[in-house]
N, C-alpha and C. Protein backbone atom coordinates (compact mmCIF):
# COMPACT_ATOMS: atom_id res chain seq x y z
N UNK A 1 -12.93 36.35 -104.53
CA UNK A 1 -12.63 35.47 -103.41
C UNK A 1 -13.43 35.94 -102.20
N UNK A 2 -13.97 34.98 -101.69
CA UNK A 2 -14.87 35.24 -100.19
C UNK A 2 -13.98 35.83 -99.36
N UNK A 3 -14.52 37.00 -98.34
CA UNK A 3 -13.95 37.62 -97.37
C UNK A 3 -13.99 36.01 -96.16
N UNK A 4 -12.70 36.35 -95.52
CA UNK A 4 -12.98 35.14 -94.26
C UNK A 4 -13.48 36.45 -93.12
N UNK A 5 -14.39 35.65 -92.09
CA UNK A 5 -15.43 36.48 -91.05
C UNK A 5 -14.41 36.73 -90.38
N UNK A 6 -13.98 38.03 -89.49
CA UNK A 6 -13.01 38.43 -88.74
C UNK A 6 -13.60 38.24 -87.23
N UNK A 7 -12.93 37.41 -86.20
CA UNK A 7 -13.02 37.34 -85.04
C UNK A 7 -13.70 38.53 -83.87
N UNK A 8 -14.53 38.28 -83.30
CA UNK A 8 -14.81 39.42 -82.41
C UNK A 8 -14.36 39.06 -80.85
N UNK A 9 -13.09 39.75 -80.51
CA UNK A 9 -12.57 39.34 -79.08
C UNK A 9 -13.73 39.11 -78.31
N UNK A 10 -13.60 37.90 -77.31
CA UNK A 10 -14.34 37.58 -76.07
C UNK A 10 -14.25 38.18 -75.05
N UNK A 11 -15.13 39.28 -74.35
CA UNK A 11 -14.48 39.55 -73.20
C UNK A 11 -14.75 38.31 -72.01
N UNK A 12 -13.80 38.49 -70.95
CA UNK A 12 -13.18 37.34 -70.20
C UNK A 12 -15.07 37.27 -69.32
N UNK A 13 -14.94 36.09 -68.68
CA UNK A 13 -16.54 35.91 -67.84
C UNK A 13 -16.60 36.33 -66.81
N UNK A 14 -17.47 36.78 -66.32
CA UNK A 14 -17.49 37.30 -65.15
C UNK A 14 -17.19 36.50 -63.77
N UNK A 15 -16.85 36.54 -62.86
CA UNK A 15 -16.24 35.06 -61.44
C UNK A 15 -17.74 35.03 -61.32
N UNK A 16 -17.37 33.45 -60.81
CA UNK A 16 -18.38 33.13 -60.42
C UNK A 16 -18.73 32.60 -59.08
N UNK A 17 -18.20 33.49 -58.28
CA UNK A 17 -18.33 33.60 -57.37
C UNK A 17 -18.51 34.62 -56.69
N UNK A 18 -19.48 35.21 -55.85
CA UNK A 18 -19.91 36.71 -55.39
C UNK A 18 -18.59 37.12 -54.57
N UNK A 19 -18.34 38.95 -54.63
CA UNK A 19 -17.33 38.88 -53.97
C UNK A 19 -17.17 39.02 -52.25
N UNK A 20 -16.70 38.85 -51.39
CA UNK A 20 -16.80 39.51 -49.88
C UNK A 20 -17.13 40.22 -49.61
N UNK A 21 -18.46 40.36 -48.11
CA UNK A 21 -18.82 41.70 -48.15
C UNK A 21 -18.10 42.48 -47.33
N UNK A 22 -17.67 43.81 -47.35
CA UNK A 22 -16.75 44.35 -46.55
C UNK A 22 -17.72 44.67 -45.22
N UNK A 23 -16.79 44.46 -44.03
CA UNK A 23 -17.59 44.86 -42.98
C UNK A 23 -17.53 46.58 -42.41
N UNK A 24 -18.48 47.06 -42.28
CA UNK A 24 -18.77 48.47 -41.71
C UNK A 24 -17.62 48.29 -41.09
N UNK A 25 -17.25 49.92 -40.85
CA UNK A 25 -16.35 50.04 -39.95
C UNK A 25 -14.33 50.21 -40.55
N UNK A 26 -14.45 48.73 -41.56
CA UNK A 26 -13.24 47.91 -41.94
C UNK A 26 -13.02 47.32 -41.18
N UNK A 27 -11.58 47.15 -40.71
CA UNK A 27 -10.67 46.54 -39.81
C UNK A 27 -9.38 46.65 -39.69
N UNK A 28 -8.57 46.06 -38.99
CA UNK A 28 -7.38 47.02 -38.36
C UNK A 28 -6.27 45.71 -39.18
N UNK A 29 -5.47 46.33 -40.27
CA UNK A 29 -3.91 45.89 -40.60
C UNK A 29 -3.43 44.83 -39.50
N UNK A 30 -2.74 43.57 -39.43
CA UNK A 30 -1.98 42.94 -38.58
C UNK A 30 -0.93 42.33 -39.35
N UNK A 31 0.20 42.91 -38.68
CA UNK A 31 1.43 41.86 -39.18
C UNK A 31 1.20 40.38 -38.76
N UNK A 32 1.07 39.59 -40.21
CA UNK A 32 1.37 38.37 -39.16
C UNK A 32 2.44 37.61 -39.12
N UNK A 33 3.57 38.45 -39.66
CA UNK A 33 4.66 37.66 -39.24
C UNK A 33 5.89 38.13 -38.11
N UNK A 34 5.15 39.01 -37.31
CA UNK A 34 5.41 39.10 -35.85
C UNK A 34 6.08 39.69 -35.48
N UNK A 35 6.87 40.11 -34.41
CA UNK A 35 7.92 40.06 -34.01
C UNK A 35 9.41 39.58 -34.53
N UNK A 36 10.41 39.87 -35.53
CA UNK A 36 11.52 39.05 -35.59
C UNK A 36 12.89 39.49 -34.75
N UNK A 37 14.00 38.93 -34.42
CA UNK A 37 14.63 39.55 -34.16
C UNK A 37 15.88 39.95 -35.27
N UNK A 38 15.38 39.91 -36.92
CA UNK A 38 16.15 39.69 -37.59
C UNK A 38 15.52 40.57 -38.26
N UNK A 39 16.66 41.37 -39.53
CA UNK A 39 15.97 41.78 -40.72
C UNK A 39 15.87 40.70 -42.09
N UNK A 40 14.91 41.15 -42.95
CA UNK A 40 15.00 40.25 -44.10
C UNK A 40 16.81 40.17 -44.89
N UNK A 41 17.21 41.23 -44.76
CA UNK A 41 18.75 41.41 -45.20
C UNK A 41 19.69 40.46 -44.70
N UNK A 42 19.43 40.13 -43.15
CA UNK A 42 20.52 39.54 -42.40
C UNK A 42 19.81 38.31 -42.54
N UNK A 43 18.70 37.37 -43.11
CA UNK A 43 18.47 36.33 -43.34
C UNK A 43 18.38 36.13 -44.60
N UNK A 44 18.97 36.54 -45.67
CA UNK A 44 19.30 36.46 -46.85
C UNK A 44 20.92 35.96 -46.90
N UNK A 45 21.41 37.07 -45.63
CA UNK A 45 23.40 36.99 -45.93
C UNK A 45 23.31 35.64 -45.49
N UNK A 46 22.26 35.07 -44.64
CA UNK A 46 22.67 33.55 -43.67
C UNK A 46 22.54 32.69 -44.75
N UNK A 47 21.25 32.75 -45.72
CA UNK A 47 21.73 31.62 -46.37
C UNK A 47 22.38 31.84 -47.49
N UNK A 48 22.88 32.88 -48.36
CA UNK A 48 24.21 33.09 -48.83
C UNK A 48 25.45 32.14 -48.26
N UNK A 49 25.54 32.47 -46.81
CA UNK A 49 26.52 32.16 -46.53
C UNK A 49 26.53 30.41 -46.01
N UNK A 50 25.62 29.83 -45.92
CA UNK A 50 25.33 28.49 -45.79
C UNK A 50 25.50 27.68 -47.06
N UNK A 51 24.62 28.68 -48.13
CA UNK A 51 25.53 28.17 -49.76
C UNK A 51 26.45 28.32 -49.91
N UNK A 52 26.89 28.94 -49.55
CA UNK A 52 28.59 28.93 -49.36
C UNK A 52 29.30 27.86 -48.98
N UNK A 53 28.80 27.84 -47.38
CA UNK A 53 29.58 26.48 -46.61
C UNK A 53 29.62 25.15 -47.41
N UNK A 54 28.13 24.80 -48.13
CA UNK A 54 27.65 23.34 -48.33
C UNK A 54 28.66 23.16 -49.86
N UNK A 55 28.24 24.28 -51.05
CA UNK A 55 29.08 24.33 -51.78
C UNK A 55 31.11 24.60 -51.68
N UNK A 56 31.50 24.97 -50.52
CA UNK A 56 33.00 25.26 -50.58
C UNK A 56 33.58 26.41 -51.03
N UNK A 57 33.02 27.14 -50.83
CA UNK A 57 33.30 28.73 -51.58
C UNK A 57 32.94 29.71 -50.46
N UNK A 58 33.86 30.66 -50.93
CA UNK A 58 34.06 32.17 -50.03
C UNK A 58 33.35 32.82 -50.69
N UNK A 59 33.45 34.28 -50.30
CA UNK A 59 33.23 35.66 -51.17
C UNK A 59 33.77 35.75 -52.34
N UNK A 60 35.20 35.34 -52.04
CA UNK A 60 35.94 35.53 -53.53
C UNK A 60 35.23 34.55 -54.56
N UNK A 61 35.28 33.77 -54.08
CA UNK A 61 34.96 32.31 -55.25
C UNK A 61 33.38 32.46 -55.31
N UNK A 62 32.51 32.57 -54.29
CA UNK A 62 31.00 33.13 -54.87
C UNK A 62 30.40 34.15 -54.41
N UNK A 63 30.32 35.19 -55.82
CA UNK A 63 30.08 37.06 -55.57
C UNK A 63 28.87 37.04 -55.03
N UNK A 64 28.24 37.85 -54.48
CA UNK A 64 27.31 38.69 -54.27
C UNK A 64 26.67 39.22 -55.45
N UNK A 65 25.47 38.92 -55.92
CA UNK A 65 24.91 39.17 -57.14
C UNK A 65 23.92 40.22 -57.06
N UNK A 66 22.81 39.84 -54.91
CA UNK A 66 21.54 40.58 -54.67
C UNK A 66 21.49 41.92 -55.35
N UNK A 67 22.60 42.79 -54.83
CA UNK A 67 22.66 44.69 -55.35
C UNK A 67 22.12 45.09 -56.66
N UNK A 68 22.10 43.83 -57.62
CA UNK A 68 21.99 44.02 -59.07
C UNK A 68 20.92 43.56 -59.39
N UNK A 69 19.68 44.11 -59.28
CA UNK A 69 18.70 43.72 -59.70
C UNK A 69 18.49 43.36 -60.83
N UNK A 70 17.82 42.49 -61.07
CA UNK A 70 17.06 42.14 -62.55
C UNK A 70 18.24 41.17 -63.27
N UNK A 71 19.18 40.71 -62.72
CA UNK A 71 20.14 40.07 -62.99
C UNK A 71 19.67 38.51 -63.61
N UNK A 72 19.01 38.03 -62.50
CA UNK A 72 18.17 36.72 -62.47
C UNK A 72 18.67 35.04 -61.59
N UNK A 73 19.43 36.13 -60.92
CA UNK A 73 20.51 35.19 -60.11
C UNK A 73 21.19 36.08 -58.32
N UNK A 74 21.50 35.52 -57.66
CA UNK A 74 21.56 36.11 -56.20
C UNK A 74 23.19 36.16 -56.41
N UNK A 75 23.44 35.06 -56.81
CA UNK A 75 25.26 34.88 -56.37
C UNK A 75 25.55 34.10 -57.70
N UNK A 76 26.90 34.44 -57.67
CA UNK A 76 27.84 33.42 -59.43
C UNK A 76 28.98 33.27 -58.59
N UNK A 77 29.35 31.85 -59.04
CA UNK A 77 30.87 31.19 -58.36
C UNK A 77 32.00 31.78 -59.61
N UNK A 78 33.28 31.25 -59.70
CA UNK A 78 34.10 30.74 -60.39
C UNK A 78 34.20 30.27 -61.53
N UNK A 79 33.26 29.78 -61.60
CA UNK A 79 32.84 28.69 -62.87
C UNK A 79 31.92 29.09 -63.18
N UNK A 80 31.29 30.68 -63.65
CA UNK A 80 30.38 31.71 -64.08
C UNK A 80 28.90 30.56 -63.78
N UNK A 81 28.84 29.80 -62.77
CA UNK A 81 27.62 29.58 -62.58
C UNK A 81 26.74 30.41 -61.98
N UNK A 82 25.65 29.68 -61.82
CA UNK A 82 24.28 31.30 -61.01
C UNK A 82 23.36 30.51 -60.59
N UNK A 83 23.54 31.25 -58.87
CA UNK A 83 22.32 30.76 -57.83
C UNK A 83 21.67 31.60 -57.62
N UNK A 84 20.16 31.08 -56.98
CA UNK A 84 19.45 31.84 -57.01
C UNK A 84 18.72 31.12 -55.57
N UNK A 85 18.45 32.14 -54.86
CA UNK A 85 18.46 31.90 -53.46
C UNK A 85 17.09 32.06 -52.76
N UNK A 86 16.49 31.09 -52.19
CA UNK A 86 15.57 31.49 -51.62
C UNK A 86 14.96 30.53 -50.63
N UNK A 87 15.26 31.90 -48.97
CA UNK A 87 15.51 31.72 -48.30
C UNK A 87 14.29 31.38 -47.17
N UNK A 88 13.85 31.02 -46.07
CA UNK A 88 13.00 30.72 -45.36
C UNK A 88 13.81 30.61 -43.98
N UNK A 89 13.21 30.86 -42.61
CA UNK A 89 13.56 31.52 -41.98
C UNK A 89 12.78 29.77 -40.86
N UNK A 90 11.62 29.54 -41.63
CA UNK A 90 10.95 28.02 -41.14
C UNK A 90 11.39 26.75 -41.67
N UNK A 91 9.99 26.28 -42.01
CA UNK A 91 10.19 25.19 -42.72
C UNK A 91 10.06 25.31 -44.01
N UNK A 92 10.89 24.25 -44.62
CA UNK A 92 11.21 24.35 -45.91
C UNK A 92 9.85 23.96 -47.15
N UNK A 93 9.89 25.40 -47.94
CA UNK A 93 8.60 25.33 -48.45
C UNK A 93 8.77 24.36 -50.19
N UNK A 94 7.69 24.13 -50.15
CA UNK A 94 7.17 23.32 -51.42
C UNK A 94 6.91 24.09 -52.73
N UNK A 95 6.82 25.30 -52.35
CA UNK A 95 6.50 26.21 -53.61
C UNK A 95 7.14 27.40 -53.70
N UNK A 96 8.05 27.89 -54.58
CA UNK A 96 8.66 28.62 -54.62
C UNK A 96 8.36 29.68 -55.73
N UNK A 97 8.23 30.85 -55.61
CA UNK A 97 7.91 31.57 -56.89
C UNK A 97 9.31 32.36 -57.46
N UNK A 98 9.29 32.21 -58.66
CA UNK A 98 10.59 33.03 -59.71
C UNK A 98 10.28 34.34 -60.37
N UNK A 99 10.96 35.12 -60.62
CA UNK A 99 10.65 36.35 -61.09
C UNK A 99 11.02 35.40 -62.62
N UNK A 100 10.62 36.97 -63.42
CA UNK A 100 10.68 37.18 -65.17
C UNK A 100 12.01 36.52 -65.39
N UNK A 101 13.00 37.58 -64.91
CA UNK A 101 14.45 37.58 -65.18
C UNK A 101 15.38 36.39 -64.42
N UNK A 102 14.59 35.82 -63.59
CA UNK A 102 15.37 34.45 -62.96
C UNK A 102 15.26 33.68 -63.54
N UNK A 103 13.30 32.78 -64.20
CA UNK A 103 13.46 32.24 -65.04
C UNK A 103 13.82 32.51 -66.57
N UNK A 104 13.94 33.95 -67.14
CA UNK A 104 14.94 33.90 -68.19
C UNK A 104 16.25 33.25 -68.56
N UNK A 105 16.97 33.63 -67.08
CA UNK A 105 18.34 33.10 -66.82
C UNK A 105 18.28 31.45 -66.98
N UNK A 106 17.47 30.79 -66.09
CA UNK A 106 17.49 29.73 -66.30
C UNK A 106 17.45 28.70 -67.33
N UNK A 107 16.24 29.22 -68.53
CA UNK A 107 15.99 28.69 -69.26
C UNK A 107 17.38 29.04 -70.37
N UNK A 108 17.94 29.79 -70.21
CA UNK A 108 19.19 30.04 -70.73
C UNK A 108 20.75 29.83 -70.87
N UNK A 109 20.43 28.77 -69.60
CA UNK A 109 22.09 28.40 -69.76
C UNK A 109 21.83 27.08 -68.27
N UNK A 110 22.57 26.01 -68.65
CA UNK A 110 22.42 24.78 -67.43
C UNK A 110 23.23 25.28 -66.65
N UNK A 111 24.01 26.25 -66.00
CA UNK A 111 24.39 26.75 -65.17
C UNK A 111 23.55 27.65 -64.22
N UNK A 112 22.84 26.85 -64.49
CA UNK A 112 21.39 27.70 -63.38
C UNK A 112 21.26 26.74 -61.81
N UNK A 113 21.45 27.08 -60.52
CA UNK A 113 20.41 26.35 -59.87
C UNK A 113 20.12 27.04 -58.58
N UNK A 114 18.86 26.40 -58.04
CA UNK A 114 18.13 27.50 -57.40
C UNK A 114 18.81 26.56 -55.90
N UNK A 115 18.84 27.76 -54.84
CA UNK A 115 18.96 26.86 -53.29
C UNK A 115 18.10 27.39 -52.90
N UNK A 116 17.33 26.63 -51.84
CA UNK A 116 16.33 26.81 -51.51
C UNK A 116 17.10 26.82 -49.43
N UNK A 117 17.32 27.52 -48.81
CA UNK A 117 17.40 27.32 -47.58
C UNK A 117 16.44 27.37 -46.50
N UNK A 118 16.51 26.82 -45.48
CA UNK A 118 14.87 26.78 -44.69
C UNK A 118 15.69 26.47 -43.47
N UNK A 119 14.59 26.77 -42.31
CA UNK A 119 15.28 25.91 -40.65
C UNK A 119 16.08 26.62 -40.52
N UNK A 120 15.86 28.17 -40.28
CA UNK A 120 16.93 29.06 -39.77
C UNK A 120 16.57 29.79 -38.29
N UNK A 121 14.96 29.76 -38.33
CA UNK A 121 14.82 30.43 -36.91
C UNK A 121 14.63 29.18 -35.78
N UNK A 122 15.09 29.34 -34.57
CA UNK A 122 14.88 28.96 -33.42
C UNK A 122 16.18 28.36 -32.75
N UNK A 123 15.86 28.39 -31.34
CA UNK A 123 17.03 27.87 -30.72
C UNK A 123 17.58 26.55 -31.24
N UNK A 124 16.86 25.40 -31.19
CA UNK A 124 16.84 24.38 -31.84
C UNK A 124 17.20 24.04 -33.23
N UNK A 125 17.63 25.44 -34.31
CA UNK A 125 17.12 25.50 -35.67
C UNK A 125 18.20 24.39 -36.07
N UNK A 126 17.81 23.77 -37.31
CA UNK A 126 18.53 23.20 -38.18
C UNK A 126 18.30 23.13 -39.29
N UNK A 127 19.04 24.26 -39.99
CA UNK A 127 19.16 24.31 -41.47
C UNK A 127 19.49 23.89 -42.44
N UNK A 128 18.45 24.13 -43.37
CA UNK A 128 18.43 22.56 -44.64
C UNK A 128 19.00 23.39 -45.72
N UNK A 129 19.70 23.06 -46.43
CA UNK A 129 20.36 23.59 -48.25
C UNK A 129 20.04 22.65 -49.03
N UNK A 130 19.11 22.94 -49.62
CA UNK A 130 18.44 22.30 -50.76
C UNK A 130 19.61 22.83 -52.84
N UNK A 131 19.75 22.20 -52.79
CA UNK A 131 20.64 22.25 -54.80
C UNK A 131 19.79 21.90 -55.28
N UNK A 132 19.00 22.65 -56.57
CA UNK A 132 18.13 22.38 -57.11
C UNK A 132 19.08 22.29 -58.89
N UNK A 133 19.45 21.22 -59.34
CA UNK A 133 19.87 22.05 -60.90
C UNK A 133 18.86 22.00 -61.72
N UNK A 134 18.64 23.02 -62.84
CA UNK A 134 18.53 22.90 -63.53
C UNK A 134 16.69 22.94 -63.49
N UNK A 135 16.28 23.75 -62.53
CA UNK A 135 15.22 23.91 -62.22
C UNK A 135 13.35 24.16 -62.96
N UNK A 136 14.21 24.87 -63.60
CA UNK A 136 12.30 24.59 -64.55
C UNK A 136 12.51 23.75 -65.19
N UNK A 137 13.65 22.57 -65.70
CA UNK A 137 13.12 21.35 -65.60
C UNK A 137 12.19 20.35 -65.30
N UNK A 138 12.88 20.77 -63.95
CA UNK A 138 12.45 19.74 -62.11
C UNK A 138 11.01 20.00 -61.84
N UNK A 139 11.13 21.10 -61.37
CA UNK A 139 9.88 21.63 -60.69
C UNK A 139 8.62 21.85 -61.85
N UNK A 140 7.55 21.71 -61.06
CA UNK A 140 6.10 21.77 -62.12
C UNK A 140 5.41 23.22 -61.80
N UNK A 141 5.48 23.61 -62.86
CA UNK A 141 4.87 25.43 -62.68
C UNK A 141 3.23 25.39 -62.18
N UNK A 142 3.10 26.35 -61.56
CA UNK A 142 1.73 26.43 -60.98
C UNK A 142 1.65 27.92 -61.59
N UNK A 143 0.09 27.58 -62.07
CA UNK A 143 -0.43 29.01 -61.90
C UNK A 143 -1.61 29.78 -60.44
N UNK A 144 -0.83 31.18 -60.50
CA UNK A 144 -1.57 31.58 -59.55
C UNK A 144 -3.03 32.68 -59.54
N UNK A 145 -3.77 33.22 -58.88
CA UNK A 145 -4.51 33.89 -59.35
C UNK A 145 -4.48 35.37 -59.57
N UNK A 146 -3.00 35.66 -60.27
CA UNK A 146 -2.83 36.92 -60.23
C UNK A 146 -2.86 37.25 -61.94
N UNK A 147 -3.65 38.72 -62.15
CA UNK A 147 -3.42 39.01 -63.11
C UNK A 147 -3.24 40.15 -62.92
N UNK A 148 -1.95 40.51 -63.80
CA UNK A 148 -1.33 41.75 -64.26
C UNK A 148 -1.67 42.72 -65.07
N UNK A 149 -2.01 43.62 -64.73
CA UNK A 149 -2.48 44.97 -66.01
C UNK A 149 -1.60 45.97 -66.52
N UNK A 150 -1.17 45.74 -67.69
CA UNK A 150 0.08 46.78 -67.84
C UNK A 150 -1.30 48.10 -68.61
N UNK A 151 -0.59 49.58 -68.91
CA UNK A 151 -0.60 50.47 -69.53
C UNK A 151 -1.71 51.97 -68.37
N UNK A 152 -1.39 51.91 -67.30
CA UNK A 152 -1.48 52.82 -66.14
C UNK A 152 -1.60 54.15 -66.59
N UNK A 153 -0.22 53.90 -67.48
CA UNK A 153 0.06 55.95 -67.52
C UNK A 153 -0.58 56.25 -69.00
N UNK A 154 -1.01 55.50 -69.62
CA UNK A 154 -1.59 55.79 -71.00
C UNK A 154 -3.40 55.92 -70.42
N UNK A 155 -3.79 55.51 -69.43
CA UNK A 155 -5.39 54.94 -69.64
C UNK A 155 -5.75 56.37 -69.12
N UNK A 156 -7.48 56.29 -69.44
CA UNK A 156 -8.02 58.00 -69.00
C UNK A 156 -8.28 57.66 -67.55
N UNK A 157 -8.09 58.59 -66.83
CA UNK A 157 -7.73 58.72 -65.69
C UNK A 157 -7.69 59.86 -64.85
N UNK A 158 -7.78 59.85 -63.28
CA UNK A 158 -7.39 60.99 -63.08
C UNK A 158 -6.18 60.82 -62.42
N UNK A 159 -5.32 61.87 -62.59
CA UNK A 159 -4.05 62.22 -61.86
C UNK A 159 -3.43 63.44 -61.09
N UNK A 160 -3.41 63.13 -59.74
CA UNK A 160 -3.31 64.58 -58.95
C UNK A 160 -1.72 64.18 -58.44
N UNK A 161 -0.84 65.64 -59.03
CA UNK A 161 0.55 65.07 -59.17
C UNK A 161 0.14 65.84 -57.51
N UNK A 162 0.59 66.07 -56.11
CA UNK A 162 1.10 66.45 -54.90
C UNK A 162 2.20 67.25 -54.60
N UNK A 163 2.39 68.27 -53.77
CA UNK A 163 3.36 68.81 -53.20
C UNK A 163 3.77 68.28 -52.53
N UNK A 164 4.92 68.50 -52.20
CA UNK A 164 5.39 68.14 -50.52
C UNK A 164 4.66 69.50 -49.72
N UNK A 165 4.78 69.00 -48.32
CA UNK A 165 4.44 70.02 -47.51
C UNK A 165 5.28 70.66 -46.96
N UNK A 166 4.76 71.71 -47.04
CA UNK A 166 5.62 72.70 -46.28
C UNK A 166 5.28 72.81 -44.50
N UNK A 167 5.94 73.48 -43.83
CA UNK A 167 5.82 74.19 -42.60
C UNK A 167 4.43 75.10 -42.54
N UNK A 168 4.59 75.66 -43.24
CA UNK A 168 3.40 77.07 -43.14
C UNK A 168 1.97 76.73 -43.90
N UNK A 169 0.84 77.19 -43.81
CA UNK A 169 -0.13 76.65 -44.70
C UNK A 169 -0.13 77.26 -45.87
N UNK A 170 -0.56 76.75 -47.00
CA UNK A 170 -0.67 77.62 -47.65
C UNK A 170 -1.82 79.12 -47.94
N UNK A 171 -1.01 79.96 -48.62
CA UNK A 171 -2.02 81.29 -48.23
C UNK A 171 -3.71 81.77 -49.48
N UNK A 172 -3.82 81.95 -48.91
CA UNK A 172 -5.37 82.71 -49.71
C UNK A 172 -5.08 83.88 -50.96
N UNK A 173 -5.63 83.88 -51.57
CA UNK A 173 -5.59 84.81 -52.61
C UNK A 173 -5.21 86.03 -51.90
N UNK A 174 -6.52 86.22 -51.22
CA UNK A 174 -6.99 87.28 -50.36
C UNK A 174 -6.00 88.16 -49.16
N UNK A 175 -4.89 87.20 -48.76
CA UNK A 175 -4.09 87.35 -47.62
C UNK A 175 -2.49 87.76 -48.51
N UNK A 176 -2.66 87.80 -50.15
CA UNK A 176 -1.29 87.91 -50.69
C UNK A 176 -1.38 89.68 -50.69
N UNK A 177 -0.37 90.06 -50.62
CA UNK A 177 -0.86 92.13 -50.93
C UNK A 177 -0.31 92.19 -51.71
């Protein structure tokens, strides 16, 4: 029987597009999202607690999920449903990105839906609560231009594990008696 020809992986093409040239010098880090008078924490509890209001539920009736990472959900009511929260501080955005374990959850049980809250900063603000059910349904996935490289601690490499520092410098061969 004829051998079948075994595949020789493609490596990926090179962009085709040249990359930026860095300017001499570099340049200087800028936050650009400013000044707040808020932390990200205390605009998370707001729209927690706005899903709250719109839906009819307390603390008791919908837990606190954030502490538990990797869960795939922010908050669960009563009725073991699971939200998943995401919050904006402006205007209400069009694109929302999901972790691994959120859309796991989702695709896993119709007790999934995402709120999307927005219109929280300014004197003027007026905040929107968006109910999304049943979401990677609804929404159309985008891809972005990120690619991920797993296997770090296996590749050849160099690795310089660090001290902490001490107070004193350290001493010379020469200076030990």
């Amino acid at each position: 029987m004829p051998r079948k020809p075994t595949k020789t992986p493609v490596p990926p093409k090179p962009p085709t597009s040249t990359p930026p040239v860095p300017r001499p010098g570099g340049a200087e880090l800028r936050d650009s999202a400013g000044l707040r008078a808020y932390t990200d924490l205390q605009k998370e509890r707001l729209g927690l607690d706005l899903a709250r209001q719109v839906l009819g539920s307390d603390a008791q009736e919908m837990i606190d999920l954030r502490a538990q990472r990797g869960l795939g959900a922010d908050a669960m009511d009563e009725l073991k449903q699971f939200y998943e929260l995401k919050v904006s501080a402006g205007q209400e955005p069009d694109e929302i990105k999901l972790e691994d374990s959120q859309i796991r959850l989702a695709m896993s049980t119709e007790k999934f839906f995402l709120v999307v809250v927005s219109g929280l900063e300014g004197e003027t603000a007026t905040p929107r609560v968006r109910i999304i059910a049943n979401p990677v349904s609804q929404l159309r996935m985008s891809q972005r231009s990120e690619v991920r490289f797993s296997g770090v601690r296996e590749s050849h490499s160099l690795v310089y594990d660090l001290r902490p520092q001490t107070a004193e410098p350290p001493r010379r061969p020469e200076d030990i008696e």
